[in-house]
N, C-alpha and C. Protein backbone atom coordinates (compact mmCIF):
# COMPACT_ATOMS: atom_id res chain seq x y z
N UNK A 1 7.28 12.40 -20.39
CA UNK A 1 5.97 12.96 -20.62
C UNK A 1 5.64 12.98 -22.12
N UNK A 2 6.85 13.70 -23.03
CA UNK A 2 6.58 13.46 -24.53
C UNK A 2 5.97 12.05 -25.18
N UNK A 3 6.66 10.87 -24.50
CA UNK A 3 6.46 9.68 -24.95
C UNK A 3 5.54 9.52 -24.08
N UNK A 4 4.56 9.91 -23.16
CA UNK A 4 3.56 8.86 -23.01
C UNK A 4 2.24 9.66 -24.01
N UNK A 5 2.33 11.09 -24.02
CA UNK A 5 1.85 11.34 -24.89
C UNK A 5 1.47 11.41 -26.37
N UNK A 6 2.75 10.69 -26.96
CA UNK A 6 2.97 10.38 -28.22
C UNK A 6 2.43 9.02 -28.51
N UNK A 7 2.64 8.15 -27.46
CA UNK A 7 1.95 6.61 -27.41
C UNK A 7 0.39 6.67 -27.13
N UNK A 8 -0.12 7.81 -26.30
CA UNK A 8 -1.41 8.14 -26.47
C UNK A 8 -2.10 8.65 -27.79
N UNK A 9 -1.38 8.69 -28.38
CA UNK A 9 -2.05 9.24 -29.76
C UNK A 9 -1.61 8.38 -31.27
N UNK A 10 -1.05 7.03 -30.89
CA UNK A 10 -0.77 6.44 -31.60
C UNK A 10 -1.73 4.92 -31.05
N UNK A 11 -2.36 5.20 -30.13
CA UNK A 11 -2.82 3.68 -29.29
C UNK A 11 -4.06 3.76 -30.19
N UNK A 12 -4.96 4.89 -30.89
CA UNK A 12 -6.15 4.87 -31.45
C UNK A 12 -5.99 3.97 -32.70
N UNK A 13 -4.90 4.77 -33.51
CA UNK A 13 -4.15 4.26 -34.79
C UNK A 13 -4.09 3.10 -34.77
N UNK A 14 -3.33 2.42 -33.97
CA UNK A 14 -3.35 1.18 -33.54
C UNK A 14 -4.22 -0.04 -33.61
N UNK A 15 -5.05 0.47 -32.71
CA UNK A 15 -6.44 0.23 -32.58
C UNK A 15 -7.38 -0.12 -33.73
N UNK A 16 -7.22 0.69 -34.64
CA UNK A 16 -8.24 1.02 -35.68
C UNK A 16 -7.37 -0.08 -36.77
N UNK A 17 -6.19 -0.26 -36.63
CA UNK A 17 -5.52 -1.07 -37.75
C UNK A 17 -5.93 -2.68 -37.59
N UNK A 18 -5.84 -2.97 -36.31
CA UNK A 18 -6.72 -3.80 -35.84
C UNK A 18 -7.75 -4.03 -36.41
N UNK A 19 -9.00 -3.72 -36.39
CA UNK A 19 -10.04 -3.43 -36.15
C UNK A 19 -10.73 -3.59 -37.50
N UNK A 20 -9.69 -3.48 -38.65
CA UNK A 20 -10.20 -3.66 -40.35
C UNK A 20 -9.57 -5.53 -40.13
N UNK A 21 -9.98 -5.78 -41.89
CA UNK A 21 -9.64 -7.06 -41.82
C UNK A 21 -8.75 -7.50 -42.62
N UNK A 22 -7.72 -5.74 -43.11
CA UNK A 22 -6.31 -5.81 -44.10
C UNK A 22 -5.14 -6.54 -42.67
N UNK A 23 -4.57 -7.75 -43.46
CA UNK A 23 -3.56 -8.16 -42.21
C UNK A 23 -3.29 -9.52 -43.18
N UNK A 24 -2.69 -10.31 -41.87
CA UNK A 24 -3.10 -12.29 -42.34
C UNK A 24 -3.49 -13.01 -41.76
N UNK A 25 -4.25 -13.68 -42.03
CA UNK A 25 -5.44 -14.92 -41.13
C UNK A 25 -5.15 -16.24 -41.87
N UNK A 26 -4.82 -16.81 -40.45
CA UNK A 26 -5.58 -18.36 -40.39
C UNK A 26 -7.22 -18.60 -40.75
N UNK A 27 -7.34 -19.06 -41.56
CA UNK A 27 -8.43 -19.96 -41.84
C UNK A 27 -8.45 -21.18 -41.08
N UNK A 28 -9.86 -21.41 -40.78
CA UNK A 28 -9.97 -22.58 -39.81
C UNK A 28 -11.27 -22.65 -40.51
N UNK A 29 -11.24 -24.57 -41.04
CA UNK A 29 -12.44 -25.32 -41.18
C UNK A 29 -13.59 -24.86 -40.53
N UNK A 30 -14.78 -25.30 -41.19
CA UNK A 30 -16.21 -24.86 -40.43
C UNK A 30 -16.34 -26.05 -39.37
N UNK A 31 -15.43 -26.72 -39.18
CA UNK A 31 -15.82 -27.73 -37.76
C UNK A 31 -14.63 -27.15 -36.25
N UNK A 32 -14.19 -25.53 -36.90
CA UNK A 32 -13.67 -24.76 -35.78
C UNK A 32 -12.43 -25.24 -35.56
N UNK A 33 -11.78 -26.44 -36.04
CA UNK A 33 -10.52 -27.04 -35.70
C UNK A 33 -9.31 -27.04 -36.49
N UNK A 34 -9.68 -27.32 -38.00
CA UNK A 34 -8.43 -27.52 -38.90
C UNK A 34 -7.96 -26.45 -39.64
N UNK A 35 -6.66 -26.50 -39.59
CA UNK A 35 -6.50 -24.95 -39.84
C UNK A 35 -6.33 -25.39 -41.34
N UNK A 36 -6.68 -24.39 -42.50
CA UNK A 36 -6.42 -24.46 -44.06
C UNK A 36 -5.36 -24.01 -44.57
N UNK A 37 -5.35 -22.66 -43.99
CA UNK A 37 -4.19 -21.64 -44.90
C UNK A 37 -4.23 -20.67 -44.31
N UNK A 38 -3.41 -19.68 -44.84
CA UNK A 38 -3.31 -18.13 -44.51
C UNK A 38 -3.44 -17.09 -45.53
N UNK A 39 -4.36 -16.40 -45.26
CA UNK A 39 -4.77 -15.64 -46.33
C UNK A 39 -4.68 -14.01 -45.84
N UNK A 40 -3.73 -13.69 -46.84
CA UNK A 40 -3.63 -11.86 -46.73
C UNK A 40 -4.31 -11.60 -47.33
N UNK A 41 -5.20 -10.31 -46.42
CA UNK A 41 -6.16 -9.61 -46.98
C UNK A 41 -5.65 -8.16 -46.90
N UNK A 42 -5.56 -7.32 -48.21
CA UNK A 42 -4.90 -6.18 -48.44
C UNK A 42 -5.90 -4.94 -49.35
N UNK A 43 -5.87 -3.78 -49.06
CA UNK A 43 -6.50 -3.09 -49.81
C UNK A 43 -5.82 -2.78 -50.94
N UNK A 44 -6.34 -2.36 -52.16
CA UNK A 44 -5.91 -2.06 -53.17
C UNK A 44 -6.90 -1.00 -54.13
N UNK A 45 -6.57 0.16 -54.02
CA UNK A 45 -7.43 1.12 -54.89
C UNK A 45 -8.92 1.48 -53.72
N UNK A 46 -8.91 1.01 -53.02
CA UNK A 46 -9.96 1.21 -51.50
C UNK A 46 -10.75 0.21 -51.91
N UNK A 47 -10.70 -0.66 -52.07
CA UNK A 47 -11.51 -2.03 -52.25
C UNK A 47 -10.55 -3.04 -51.24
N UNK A 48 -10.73 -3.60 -50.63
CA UNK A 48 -10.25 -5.09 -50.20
C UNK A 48 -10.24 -6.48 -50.78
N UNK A 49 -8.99 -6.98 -51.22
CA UNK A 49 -8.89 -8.53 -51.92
C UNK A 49 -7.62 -9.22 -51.11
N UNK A 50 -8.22 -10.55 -51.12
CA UNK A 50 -7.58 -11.31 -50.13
C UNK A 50 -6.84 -12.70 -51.28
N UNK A 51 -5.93 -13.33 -50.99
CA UNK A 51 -4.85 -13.76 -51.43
C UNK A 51 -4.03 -15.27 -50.17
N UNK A 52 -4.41 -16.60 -50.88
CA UNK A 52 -3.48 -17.65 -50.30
C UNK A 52 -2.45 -17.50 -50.27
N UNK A 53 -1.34 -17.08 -48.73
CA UNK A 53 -0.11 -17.31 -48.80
C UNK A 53 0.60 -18.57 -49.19
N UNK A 54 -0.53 -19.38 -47.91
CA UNK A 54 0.54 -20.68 -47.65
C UNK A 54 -1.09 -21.67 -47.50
N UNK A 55 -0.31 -23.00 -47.41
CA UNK A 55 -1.87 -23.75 -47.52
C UNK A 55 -0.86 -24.76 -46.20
N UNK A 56 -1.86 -24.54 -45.04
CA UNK A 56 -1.42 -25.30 -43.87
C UNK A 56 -2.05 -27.00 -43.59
N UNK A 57 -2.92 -27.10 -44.47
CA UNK A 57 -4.06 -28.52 -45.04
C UNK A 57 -2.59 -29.53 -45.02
N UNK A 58 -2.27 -30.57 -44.50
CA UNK A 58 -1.36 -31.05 -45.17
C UNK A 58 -1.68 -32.25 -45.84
N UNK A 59 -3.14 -32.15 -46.51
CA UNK A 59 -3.87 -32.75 -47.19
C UNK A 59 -4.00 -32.11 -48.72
N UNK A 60 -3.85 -30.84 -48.53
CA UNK A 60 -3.98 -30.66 -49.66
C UNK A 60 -2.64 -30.32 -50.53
N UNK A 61 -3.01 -30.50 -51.80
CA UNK A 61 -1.28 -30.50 -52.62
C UNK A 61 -1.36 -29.31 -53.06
N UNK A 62 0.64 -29.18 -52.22
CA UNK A 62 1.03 -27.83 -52.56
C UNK A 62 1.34 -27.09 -54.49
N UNK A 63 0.60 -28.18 -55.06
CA UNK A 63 0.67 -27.88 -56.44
C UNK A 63 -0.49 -27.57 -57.13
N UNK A 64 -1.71 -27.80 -55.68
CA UNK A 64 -3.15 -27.56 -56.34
C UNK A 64 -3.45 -26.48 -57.09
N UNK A 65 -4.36 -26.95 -58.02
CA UNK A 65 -4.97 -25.60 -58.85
C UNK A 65 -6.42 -25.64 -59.17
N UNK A 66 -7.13 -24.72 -59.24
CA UNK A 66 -8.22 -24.23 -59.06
C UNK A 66 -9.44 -24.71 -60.63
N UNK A 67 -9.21 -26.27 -60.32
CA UNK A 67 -9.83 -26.84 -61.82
C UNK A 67 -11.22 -26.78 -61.78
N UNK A 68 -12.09 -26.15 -60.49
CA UNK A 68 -13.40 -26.29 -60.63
C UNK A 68 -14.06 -24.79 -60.96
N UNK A 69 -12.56 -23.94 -61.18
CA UNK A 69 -13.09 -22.30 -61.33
C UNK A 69 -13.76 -22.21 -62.17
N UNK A 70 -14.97 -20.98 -62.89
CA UNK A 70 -15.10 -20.80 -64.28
C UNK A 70 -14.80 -19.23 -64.38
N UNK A 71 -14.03 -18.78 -63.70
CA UNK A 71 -13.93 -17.52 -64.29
C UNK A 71 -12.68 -17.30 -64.45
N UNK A 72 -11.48 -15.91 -64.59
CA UNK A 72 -10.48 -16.06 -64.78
C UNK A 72 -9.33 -16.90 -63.93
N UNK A 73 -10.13 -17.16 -62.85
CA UNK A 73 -9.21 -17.77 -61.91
C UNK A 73 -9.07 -19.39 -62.29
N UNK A 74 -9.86 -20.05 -63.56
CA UNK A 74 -9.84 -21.54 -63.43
C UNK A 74 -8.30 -21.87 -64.22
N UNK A 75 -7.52 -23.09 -63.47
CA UNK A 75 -6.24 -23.41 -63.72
C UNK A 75 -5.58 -22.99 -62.93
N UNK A 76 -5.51 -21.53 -62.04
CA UNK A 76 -4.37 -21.16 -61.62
C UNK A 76 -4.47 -21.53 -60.04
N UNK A 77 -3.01 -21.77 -60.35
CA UNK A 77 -2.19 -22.52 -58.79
C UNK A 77 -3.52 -21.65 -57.19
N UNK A 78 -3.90 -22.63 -56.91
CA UNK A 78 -4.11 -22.50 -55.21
C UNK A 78 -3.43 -21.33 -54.52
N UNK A 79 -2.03 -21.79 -54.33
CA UNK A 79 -1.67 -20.79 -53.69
C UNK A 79 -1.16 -19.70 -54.63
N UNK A 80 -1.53 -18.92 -53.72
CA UNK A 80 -1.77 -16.97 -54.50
C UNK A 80 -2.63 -16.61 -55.29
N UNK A 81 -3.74 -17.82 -55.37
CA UNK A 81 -5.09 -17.36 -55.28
C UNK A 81 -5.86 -16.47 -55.16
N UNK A 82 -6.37 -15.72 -55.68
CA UNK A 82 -7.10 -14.74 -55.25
C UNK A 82 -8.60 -15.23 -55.01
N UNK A 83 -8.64 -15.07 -53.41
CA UNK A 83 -10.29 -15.70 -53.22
C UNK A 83 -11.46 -14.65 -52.48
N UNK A 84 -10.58 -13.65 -52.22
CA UNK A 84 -11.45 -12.29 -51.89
C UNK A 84 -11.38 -11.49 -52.47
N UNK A 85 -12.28 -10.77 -53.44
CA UNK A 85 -12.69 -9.16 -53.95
C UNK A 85 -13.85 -8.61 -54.12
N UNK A 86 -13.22 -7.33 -54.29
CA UNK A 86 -14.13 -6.15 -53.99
C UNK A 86 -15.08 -5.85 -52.79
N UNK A 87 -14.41 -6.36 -51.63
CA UNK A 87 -15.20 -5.91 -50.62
C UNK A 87 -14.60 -4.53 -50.16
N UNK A 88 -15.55 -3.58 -49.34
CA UNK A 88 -15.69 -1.83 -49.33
C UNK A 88 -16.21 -2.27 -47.92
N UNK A 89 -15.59 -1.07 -47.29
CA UNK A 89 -16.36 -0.60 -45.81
C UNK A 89 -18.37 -0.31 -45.81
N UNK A 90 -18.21 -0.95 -44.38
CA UNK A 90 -20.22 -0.74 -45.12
C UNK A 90 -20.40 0.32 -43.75
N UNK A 91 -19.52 0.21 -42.94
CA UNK A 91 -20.01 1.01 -41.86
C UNK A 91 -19.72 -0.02 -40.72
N UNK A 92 -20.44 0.82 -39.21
CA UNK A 92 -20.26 -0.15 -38.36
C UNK A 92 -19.22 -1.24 -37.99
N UNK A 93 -18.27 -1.01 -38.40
CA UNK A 93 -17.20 -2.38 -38.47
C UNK A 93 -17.12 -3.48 -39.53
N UNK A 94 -18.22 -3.55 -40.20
CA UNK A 94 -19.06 -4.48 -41.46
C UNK A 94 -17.71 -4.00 -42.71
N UNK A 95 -17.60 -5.23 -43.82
CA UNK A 95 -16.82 -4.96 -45.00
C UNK A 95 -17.95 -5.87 -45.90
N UNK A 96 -18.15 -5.32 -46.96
CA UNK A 96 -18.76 -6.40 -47.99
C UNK A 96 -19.21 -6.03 -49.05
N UNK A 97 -19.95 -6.47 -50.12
CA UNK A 97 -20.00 -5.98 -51.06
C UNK A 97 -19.24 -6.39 -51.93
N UNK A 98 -18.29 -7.29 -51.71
CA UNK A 98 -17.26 -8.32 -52.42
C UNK A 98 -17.82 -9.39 -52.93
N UNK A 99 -17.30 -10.57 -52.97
CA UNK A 99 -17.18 -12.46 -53.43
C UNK A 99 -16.19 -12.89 -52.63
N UNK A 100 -16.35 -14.13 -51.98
CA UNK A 100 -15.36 -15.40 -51.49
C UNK A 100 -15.60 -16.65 -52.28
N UNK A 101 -14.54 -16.69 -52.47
CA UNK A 101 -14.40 -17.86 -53.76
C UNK A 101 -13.66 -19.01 -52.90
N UNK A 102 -14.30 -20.38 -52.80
CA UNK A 102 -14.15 -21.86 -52.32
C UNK A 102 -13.43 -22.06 -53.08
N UNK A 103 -11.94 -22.25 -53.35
CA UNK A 103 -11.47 -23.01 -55.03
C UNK A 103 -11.54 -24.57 -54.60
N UNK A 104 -12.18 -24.89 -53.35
CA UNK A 104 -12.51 -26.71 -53.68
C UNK A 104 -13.39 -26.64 -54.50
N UNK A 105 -14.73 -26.07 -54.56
CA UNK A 105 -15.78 -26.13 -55.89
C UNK A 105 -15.95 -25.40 -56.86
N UNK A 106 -14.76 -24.32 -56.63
CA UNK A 106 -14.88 -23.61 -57.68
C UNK A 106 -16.45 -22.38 -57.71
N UNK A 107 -16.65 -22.54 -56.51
CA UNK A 107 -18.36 -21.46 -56.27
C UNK A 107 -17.28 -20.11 -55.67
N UNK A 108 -18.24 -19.15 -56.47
CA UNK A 108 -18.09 -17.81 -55.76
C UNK A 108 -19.40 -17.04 -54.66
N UNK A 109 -19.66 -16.74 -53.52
CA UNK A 109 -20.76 -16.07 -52.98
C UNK A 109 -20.09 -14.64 -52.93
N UNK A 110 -21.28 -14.20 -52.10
CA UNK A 110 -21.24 -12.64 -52.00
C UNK A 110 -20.73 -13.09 -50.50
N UNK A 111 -20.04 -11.90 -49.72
CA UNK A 111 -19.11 -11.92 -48.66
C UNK A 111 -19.68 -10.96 -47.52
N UNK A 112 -19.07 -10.99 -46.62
CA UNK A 112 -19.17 -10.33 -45.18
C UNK A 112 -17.82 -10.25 -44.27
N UNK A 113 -17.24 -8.94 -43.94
CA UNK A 113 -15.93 -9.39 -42.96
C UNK A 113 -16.41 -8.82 -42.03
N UNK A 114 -16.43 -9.04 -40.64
CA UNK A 114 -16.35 -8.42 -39.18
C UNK A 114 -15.37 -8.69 -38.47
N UNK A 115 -14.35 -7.69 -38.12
CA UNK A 115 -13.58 -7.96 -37.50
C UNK A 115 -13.63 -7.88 -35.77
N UNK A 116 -13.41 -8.87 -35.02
CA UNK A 116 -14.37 -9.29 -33.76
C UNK A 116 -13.20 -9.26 -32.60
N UNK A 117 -13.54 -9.40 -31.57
CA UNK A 117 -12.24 -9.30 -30.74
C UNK A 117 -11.25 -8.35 -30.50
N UNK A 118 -11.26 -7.03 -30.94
CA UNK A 118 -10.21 -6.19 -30.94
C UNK A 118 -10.14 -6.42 -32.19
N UNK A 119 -10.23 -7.37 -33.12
CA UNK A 119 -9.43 -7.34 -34.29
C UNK A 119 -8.69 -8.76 -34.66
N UNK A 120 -8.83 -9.37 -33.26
CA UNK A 120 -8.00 -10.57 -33.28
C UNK A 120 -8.36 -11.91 -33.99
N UNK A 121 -10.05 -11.57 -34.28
CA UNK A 121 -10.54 -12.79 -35.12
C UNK A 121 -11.39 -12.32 -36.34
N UNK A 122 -11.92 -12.93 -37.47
CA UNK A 122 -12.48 -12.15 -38.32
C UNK A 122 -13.51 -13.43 -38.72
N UNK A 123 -14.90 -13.07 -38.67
CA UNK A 123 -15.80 -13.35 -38.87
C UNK A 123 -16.06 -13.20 -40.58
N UNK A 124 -15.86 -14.58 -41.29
CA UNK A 124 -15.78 -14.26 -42.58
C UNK A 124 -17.22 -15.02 -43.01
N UNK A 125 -18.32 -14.59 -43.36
CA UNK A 125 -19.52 -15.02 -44.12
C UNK A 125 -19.66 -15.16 -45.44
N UNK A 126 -19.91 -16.37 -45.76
CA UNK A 126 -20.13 -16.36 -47.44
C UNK A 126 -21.58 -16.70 -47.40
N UNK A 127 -22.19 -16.31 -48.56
CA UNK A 127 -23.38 -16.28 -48.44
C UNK A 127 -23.98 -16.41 -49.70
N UNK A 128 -25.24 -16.45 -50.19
CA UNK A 128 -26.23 -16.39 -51.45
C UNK A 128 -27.49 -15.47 -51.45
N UNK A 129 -27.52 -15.27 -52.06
CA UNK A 129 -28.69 -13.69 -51.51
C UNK A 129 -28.81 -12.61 -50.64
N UNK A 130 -29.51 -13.27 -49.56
CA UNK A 130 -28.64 -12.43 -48.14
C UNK A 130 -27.88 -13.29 -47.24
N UNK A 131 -27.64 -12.34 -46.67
CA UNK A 131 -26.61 -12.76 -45.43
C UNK A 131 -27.28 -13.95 -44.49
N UNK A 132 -28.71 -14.24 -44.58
CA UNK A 132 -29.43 -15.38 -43.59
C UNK A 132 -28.98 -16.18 -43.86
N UNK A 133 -28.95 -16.72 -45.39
CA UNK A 133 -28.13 -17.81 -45.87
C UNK A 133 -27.28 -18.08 -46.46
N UNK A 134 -26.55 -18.34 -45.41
CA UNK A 134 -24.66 -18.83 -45.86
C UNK A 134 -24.33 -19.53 -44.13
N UNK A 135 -22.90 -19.15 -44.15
CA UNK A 135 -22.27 -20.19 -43.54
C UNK A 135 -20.86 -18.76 -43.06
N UNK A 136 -20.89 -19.05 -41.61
CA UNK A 136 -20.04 -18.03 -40.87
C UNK A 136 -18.35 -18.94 -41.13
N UNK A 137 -17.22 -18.58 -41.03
CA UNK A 137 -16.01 -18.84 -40.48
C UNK A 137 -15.16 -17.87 -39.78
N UNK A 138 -14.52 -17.94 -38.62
CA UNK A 138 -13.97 -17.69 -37.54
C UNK A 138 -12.15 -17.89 -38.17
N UNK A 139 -12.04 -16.67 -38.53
CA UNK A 139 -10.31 -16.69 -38.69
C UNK A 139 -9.95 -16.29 -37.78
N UNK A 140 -8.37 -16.37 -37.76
CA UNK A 140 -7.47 -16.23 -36.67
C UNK A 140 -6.56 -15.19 -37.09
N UNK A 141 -6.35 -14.30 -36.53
CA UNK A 141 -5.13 -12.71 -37.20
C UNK A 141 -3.61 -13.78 -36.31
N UNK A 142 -2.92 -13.36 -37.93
CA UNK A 142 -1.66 -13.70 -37.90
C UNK A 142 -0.71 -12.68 -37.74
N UNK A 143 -1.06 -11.73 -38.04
CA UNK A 143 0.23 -10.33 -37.99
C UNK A 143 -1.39 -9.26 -37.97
C-alpha cells in the first residue's frame, strides 16, 4: 500500500519532467527524416541553453567549426556548441524568449520549445519577428 502510494505521488513529478524540454533530443532535418545530432537542453540559472553532444550527420565533419558565426561563438568546434539560449517558461507548456543558432549559416533567430506528446517530442521553432514566420522542427527525446 506504502509503495503504490508513494509511486502515486511521484507519477506527477514524473510527468512534469517530461513535459519541459531540459533532457536530450535528436534533431531531425526539416524533410522529417535525417537525423543531425543530439542536443542537451539544460537549465542553468532558470533560463534554458541547449548544447551539441554528438553530430549523427555522417556528412558532416566531426572537426566542424562554426566559421559562419559572428558572435562569440564564431571558430568554435560544432560539437559542444552552444545553439540554444535564454529561453524562460512562457506559460502553457510554451518556452521562449531565447535564440537558435543554425551554425551551417551562422544565423541566430528568436526560438519557441513545445514539448508535445507527453514530452516525447519537442516542437522546436526558429523564427524572425513572430512566430508566423519561421520554420517548425520535430525532435525526438533521447533520455
Amino acid at each position: 500500500m506504502k509503495t503504490l502510494f508513494a509511486a502515486s505521488l511521484l507519477a506527477p513529478v514524473l510527468a512534469f519532467a517530461q513535459a519541459t524540454p531540459v533532457g536530450v533530443w535528436k534533431t531531425i532535418d526539416d524533410d522529417g527524416k535525417t537525423e543531425k545530432s543530439l542536443v542537451r537542453i539544460s537549465e542553468q540559472g532558470g533560463v534554458l541553453v541547449g548544447s551539441i553532444d554528438k553530430l549523427l550527420d555522417p556528412k558532416a565533419a566531426a572537426d566542424g567549426r562554426c566559421d559562419a558565426c559572428t558572435d562569440d561563438r564564431k571558430d568554435k568546434p560544432v560539437l559542444g556548441l552552444q545553439i540554444i539560449r535564454g529561453v524562460k517558461a512562457e506559460g502553457d507548456g510554451v518556452w521562449g524568449g531565447g535564440e537558435i543558432l543554425d551554425p551551417k549559416n551562422g544565423k541566430t533567430y528568436k526560438t519557441r520549445l513545445k514539448p508535445v506528446d507527453g514530452g516525447k517530442r519537442l516542437e522546436v521553432r526558429g523564427y524572425i519577428g513572430a512566430p508566423l514566420f519561421g520554420r517548425t522542427q520535430t525532435w525526438v527525446r533521447v533520455d
